[in-house]
Structure formats: C-alpha cells, structure tokens
PDB file of N, CA and C in Angstrom:
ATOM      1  N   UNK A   1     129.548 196.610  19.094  1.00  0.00           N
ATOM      2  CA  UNK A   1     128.850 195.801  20.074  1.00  0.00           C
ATOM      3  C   UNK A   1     129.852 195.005  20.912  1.00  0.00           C
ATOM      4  N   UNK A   2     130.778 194.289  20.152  1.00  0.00           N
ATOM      5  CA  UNK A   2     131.756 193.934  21.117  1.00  0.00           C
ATOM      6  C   UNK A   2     132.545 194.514  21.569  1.00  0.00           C
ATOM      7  N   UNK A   3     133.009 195.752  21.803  1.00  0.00           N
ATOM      8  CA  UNK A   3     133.516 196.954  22.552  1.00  0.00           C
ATOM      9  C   UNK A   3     132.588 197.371  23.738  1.00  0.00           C
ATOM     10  N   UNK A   4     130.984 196.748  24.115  1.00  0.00           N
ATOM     11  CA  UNK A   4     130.239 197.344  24.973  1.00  0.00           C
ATOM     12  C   UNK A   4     130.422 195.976  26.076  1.00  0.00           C
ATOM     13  N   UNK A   5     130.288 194.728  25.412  1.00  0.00           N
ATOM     14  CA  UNK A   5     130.744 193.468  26.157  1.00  0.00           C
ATOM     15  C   UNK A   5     131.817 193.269  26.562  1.00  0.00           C
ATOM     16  N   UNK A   6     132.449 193.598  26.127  1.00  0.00           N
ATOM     17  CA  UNK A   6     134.167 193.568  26.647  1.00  0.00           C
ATOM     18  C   UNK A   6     134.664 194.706  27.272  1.00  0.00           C
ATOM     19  N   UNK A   7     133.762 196.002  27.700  1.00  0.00           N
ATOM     20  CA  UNK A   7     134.286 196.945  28.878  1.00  0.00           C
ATOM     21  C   UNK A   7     133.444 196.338  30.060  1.00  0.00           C
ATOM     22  N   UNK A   8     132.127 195.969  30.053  1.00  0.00           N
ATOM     23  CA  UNK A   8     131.820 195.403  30.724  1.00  0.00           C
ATOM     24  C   UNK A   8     132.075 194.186  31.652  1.00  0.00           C
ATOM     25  N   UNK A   9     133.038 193.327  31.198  1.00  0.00           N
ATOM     26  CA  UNK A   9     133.516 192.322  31.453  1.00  0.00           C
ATOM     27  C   UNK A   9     134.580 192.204  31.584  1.00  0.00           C
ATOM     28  N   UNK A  10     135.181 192.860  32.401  1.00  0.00           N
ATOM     29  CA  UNK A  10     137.015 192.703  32.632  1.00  0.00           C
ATOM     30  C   UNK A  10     137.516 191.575  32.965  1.00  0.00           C
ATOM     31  N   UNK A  11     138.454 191.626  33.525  1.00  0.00           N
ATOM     32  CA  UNK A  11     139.196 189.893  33.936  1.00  0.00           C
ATOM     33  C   UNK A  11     138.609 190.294  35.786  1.00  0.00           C
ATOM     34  N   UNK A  12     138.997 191.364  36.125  1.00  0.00           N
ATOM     35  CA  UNK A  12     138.219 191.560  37.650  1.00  0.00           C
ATOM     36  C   UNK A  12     137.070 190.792  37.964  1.00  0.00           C
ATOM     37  N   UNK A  13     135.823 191.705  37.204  1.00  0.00           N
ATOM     38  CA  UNK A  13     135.360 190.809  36.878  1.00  0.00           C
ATOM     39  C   UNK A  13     134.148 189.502  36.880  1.00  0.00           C
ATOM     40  N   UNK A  14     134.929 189.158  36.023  1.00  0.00           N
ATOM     41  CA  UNK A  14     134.819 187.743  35.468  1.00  0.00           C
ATOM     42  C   UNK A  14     135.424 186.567  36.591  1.00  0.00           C
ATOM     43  N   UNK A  15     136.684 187.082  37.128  1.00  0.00           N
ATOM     44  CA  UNK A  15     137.419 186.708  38.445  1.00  0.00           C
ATOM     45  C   UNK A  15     136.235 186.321  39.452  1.00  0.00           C
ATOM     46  N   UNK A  16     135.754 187.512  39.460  1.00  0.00           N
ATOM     47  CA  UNK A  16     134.836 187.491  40.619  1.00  0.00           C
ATOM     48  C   UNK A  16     133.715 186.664  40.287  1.00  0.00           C
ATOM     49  N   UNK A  17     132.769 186.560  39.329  1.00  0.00           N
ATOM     50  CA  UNK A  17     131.984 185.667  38.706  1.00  0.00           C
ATOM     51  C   UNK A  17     132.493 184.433  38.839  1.00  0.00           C
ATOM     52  N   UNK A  18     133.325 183.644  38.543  1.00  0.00           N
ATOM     53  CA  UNK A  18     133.796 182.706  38.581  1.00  0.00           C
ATOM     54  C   UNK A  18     133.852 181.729  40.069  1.00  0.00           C
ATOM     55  N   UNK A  19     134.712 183.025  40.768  1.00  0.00           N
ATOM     56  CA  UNK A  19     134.934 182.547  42.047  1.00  0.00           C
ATOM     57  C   UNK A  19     133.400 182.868  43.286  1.00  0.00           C
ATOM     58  N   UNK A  20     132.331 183.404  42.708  1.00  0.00           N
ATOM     59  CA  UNK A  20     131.136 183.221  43.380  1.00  0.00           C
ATOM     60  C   UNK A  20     130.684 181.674  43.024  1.00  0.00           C
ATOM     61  N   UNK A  21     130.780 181.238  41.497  1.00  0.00           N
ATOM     62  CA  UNK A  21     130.450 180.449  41.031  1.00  0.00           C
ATOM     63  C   UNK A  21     130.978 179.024  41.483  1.00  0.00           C
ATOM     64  N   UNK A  22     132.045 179.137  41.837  1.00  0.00           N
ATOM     65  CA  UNK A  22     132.798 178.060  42.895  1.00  0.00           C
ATOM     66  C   UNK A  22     132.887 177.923  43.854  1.00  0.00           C
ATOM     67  N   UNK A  23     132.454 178.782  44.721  1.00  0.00           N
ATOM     68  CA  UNK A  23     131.921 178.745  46.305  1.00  0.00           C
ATOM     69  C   UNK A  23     130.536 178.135  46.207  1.00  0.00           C
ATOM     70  N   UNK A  24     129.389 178.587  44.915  1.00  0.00           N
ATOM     71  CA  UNK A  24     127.886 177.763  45.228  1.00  0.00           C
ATOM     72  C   UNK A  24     128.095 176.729  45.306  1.00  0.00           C
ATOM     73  N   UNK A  25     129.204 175.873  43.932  1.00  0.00           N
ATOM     74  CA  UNK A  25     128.937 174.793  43.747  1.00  0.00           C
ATOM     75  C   UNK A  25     129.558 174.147  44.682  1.00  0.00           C
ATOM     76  N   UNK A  26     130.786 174.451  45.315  1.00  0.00           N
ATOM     77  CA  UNK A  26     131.337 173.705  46.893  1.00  0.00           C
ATOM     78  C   UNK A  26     130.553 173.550  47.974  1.00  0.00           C
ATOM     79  N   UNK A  27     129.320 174.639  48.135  1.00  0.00           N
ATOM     80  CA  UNK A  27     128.635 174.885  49.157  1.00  0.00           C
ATOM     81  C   UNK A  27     127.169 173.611  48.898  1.00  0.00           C
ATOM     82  N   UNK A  28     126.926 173.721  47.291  1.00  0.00           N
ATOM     83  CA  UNK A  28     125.967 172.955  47.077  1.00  0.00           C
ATOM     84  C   UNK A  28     126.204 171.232  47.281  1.00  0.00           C
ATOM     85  N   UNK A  29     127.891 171.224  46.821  1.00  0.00           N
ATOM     86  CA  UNK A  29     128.393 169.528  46.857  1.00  0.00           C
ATOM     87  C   UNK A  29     128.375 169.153  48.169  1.00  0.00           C
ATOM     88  N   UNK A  30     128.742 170.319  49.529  1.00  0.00           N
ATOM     89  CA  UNK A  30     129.195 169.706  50.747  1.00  0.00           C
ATOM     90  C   UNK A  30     127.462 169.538  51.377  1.00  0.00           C
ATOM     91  N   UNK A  31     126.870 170.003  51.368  1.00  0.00           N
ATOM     92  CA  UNK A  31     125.672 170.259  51.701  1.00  0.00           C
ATOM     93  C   UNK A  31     124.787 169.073  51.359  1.00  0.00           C
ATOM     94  N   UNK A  32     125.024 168.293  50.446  1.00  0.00           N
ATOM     95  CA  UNK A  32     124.286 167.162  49.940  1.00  0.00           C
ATOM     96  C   UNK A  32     123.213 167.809  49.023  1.00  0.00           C
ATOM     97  N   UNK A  33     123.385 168.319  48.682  1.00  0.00           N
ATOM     98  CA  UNK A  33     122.239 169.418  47.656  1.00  0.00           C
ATOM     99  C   UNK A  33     122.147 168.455  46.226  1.00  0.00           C
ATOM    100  N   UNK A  34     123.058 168.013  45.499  1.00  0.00           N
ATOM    101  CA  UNK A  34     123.310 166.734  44.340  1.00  0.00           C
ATOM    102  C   UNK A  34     122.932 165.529  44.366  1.00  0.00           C
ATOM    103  N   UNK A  35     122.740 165.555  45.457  1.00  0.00           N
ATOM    104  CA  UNK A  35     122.154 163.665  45.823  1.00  0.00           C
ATOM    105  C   UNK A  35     121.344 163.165  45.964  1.00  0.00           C
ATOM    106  N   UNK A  36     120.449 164.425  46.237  1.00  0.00           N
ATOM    107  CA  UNK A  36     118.803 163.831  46.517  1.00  0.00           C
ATOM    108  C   UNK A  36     118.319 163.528  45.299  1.00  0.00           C
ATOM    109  N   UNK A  37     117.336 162.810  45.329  1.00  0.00           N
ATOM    110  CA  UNK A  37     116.958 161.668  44.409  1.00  0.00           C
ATOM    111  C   UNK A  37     115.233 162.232  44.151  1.00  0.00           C
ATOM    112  N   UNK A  38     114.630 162.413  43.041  1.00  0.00           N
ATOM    113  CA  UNK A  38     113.033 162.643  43.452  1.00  0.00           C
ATOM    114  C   UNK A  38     112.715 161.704  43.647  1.00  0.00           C
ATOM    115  N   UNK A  39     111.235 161.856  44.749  1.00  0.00           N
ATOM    116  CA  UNK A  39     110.358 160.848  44.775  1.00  0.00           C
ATOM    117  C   UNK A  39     109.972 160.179  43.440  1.00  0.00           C
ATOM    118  N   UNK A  40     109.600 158.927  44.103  1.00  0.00           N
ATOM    119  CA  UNK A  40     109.260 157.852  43.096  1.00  0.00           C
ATOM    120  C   UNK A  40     107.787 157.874  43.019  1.00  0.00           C
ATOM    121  N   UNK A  41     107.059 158.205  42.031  1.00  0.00           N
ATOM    122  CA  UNK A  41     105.246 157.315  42.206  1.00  0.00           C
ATOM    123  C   UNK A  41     105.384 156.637  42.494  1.00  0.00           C
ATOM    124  N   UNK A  42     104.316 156.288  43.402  1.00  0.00           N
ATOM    125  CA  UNK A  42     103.798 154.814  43.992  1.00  0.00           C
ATOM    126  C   UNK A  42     103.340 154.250  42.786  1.00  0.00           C
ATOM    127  N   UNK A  43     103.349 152.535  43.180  1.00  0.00           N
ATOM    128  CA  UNK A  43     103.218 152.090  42.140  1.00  0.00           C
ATOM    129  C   UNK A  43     101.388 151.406  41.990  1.00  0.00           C
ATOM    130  N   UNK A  44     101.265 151.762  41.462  1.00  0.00           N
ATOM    131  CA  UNK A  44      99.318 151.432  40.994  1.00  0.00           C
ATOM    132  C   UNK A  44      99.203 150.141  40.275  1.00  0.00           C
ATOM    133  N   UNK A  45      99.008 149.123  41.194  1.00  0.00           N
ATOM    134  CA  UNK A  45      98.714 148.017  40.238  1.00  0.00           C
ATOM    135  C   UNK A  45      97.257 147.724  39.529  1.00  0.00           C
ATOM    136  N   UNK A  46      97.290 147.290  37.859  1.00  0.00           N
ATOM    137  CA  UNK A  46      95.948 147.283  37.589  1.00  0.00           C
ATOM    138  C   UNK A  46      96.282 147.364  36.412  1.00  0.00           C
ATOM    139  N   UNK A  47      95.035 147.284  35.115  1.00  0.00           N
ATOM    140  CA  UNK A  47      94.846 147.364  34.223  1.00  0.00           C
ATOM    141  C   UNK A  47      94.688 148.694  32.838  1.00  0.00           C
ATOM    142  N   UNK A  48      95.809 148.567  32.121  1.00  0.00           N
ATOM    143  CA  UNK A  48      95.181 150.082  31.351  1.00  0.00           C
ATOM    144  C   UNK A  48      95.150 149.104  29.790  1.00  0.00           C
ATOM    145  N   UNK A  49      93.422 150.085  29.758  1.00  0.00           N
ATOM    146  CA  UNK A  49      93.305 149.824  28.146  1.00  0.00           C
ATOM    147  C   UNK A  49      93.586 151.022  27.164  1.00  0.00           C
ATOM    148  N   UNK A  50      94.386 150.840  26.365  1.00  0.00           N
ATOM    149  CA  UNK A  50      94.560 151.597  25.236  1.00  0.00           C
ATOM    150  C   UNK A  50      93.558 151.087  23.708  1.00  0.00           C
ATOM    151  N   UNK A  51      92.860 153.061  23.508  1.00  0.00           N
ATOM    152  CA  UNK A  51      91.459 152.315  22.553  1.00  0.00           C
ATOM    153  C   UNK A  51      92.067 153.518  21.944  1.00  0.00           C
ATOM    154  N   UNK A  52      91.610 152.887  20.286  1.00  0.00           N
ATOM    155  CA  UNK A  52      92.124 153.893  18.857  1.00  0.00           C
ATOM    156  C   UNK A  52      90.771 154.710  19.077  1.00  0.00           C
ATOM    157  N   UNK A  53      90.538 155.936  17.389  1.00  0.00           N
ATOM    158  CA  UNK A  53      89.986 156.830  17.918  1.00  0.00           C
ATOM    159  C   UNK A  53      88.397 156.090  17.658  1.00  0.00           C
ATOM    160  N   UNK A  54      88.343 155.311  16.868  1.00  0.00           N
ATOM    161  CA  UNK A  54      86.338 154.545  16.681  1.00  0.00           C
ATOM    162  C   UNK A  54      86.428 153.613  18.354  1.00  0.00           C
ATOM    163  N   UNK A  55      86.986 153.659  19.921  1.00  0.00           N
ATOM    164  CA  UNK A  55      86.918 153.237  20.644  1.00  0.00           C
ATOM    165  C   UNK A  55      86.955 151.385  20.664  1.00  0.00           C
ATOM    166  N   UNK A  56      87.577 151.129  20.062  1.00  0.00           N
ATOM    167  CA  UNK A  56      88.073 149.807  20.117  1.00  0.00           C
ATOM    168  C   UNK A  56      89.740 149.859  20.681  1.00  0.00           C
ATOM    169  N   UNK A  57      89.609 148.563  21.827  1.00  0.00           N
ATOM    170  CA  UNK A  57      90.780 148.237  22.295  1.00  0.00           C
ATOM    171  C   UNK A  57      91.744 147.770  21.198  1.00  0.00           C
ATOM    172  N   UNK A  58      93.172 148.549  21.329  1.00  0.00           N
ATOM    173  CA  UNK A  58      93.997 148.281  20.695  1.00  0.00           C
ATOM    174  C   UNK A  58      95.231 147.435  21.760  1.00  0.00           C
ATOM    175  N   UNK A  59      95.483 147.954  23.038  1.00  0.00           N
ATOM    176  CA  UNK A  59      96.400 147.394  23.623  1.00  0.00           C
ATOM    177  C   UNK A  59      96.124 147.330  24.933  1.00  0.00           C
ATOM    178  N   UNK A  60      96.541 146.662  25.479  1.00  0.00           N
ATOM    179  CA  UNK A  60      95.994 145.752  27.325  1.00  0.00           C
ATOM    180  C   UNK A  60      97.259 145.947  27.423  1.00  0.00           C
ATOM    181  N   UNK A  61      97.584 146.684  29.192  1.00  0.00           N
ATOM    182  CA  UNK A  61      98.725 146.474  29.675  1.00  0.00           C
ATOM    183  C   UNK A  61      98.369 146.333  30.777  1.00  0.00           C
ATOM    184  N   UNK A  62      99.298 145.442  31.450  1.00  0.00           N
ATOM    185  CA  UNK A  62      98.875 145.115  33.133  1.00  0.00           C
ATOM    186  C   UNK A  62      99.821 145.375  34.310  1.00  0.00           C
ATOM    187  N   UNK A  63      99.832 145.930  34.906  1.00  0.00           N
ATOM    188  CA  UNK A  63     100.926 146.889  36.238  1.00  0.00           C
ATOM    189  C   UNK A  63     100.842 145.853  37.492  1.00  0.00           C
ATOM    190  N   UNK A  64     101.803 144.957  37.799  1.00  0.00           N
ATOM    191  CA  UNK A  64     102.243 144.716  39.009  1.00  0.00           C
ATOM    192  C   UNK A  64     103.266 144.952  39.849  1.00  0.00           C
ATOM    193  N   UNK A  65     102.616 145.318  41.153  1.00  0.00           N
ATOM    194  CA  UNK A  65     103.459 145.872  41.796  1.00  0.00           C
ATOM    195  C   UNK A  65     104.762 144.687  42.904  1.00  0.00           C
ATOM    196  N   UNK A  66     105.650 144.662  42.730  1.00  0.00           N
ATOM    197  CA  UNK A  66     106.578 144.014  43.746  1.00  0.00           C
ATOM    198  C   UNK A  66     107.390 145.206  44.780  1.00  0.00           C
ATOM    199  N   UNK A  67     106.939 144.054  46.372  1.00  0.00           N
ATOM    200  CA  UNK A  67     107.684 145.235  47.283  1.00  0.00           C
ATOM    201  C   UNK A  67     109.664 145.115  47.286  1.00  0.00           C
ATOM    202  N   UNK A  68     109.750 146.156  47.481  1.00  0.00           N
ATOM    203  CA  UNK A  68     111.432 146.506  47.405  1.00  0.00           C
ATOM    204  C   UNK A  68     111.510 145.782  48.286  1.00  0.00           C
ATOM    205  N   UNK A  69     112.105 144.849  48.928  1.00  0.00           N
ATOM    206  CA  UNK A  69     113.269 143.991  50.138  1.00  0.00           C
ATOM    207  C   UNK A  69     114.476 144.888  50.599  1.00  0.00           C
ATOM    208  N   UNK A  70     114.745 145.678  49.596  1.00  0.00           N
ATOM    209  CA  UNK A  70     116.650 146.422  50.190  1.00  0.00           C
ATOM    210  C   UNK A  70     116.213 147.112  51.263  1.00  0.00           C
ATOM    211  N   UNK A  71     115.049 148.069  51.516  1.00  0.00           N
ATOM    212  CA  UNK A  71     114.891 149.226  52.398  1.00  0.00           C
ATOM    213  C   UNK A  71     114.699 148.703  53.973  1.00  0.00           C
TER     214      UNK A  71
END
C-alpha cells in the first residue's frame, strides 16, 4: 500500500501541490478574504424564562441592549 502512495506522489508533484497551495493562500491574504468578520445578531432586548420539565420557572434572564458609540 505504501508503494501505491508513494508512486503517486513524487517530489514533482507534491512541488506542484504545494506551490498551488501558496499562490491561494497569497491570493486569499492580498484580497482581504481573512478579515472579514461575520455578522453580528442584532441584539433583542427582553426577557427569557427558563422552565424545568413540570413547567415551573427556574431562571429569569434579562437582555439589554447598549448602542456601540465607536461606529
């Protein structure tokens, strides 16, 4: 089995693999392709109740929202 992987895979190549592999990632760094950031959820202000399984509240949490100033 490793006689079928290793004719397959010369240093040619692997050369060549490599150096495709370093042109994406140059092409992806110059491009700004790394930097984008995902969207953020909006933020939902309000109340969540958490209830065990006989439907009694076990935990109250409360979501307020503050606006960003930097942007």
């Amino acid at each position: 089995m490793w006689d079928k992987i290793k004719g397959r895979f010369n240093a040619r190549r692997l050369l060549l693999i490599a150096a495709l592999a370093g042109v994406a990632l140059y092409v992806g760094w110059r491009s700004g392709g790394f930097e984008q950031q995902p969207e953020q959820k909006p933020c939902v202000a309000g109340r969540n109740e958490i209830k065990d399984d006989k439907g009694q509240v076990v935990q109250v949490t409360r979501t307020t929202c503050v606006e960003d100033k930097s942007k």
